[in-house]
C-alpha atoms as a PDB file:
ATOM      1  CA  UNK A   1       5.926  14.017  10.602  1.00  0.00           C
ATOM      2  CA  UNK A   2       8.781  15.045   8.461  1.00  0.00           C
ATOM      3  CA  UNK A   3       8.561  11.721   6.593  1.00  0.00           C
ATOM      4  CA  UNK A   4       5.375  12.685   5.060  1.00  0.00           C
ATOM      5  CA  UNK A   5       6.766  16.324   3.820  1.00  0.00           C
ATOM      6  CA  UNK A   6       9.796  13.812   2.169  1.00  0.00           C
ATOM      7  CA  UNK A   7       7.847  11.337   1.260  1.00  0.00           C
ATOM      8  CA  UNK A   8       5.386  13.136  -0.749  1.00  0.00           C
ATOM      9  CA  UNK A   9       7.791  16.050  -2.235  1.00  0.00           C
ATOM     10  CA  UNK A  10       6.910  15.879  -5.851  1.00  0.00           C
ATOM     11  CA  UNK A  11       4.094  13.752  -5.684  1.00  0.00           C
ATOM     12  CA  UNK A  12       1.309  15.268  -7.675  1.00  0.00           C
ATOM     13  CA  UNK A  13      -2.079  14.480  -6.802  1.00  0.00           C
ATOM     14  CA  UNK A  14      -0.770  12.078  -4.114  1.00  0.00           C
ATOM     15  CA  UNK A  15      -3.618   9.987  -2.074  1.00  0.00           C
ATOM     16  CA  UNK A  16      -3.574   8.181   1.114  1.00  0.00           C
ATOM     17  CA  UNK A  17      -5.052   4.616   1.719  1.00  0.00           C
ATOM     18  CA  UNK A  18      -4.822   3.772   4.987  1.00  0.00           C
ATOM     19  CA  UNK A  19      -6.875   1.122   6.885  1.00  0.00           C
ATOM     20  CA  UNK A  20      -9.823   3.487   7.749  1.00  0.00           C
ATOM     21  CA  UNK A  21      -9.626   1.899  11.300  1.00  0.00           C
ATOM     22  CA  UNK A  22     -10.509   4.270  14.403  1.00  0.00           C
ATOM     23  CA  UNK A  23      -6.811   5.371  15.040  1.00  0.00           C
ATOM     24  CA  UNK A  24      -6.690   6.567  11.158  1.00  0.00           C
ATOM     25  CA  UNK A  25     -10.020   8.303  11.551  1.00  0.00           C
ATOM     26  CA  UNK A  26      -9.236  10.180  15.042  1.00  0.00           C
ATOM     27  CA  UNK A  27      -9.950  13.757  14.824  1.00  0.00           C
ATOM     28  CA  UNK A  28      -6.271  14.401  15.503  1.00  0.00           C
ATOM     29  CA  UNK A  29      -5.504  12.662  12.657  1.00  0.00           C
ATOM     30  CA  UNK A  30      -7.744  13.899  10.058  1.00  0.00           C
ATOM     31  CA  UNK A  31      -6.510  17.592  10.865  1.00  0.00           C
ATOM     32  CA  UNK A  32      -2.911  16.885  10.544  1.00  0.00           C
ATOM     33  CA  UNK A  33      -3.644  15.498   7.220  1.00  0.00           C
ATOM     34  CA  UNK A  34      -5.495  18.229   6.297  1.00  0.00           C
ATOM     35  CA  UNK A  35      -2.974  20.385   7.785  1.00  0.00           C
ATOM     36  CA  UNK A  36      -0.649  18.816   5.344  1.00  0.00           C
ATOM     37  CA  UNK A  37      -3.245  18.928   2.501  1.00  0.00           C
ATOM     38  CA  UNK A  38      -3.100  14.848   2.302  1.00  0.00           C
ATOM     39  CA  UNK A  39      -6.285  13.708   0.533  1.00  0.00           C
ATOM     40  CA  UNK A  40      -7.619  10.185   1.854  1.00  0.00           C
ATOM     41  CA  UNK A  41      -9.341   7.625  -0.242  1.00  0.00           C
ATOM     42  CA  UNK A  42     -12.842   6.755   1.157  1.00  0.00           C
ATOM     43  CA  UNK A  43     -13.429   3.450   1.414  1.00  0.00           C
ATOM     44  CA  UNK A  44     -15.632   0.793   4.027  1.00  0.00           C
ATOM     45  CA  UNK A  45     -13.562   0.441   7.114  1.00  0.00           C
ATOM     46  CA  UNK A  46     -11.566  -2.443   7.072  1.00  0.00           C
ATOM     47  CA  UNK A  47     -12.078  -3.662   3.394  1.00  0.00           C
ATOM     48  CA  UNK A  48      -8.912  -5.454   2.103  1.00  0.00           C
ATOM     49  CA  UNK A  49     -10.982  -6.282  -0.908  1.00  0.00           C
ATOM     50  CA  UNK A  50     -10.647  -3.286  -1.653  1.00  0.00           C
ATOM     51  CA  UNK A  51      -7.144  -2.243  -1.291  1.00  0.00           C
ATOM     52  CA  UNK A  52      -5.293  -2.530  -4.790  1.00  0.00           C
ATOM     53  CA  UNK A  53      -1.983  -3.758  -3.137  1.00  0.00           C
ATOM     54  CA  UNK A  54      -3.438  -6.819  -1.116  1.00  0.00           C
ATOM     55  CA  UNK A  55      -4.337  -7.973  -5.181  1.00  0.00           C
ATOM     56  CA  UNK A  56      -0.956  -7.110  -6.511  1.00  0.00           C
ATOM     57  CA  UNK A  57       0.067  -9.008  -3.745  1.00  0.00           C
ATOM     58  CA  UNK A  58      -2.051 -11.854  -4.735  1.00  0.00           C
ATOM     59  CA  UNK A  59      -1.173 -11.922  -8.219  1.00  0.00           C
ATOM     60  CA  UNK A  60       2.317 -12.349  -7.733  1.00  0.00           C
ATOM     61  CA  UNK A  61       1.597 -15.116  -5.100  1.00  0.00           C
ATOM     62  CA  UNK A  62      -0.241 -17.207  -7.961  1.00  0.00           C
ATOM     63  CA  UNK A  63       2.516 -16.642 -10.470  1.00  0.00           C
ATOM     64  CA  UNK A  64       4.758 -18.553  -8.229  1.00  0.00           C
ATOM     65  CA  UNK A  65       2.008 -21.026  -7.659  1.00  0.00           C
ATOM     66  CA  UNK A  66       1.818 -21.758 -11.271  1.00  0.00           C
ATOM     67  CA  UNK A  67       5.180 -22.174 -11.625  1.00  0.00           C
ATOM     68  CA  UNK A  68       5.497 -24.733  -8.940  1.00  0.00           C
ATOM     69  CA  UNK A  69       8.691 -23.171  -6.844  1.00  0.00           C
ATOM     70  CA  UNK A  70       9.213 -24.996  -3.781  1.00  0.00           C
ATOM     71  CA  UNK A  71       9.866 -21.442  -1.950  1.00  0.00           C
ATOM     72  CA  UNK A  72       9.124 -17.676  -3.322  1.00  0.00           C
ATOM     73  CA  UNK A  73      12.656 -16.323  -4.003  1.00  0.00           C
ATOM     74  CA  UNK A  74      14.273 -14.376  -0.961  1.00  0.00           C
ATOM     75  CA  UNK A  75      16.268 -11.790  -3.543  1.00  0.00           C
ATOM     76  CA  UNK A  76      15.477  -9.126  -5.744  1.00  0.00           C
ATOM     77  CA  UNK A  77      17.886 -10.762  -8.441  1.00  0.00           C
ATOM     78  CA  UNK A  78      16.041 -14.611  -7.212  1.00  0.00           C
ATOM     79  CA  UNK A  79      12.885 -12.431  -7.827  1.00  0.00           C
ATOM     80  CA  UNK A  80      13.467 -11.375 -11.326  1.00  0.00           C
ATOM     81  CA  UNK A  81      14.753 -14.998 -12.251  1.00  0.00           C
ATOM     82  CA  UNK A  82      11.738 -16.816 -11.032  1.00  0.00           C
ATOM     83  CA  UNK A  83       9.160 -13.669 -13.191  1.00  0.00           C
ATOM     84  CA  UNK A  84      11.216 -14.728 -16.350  1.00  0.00           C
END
């Protein structure tokens, strides 16, 4: 679990979203992140509606759409041409 120490050094206020499936709400689980003081957001078990990222996601999937590309770009460079 060293990831999470790294991960979140210097992250104020940081929150987790996770799936809220059974794994993420084992007991186990829940006291490590407590252990690690790792605040979840509560949210309806299995809600992607509700997860900011799957719209983000989205988003970007109808910009592409609306500009009629043939295939999303495979680059970060291809990326920022096809945005512009």
């Amino acid at each position: 679990m060293k990831f999470w120490r790294f991960a979140l050094s210097g992250v104020p206020d940081f929150i987790l979203m996770d799936g809220n499936v059974r794994l993420h709400a084992a007991h186990w689980v829940k006291e490590y992140l407590e252990s690690e003081d790792i605040h979840r957001l509560d949210r309806a078990a299995r809600s992607p509606d509700l997860n900011p990222i799957d719209h983000a996601w989205d988003a970007l999937g109808n910009v592409f759409a609306n500009r009629n590309l043939s295939l999303p770009p495979r680059t970060i460079p291809g990326l920022k041409t096809a945005l512009n």
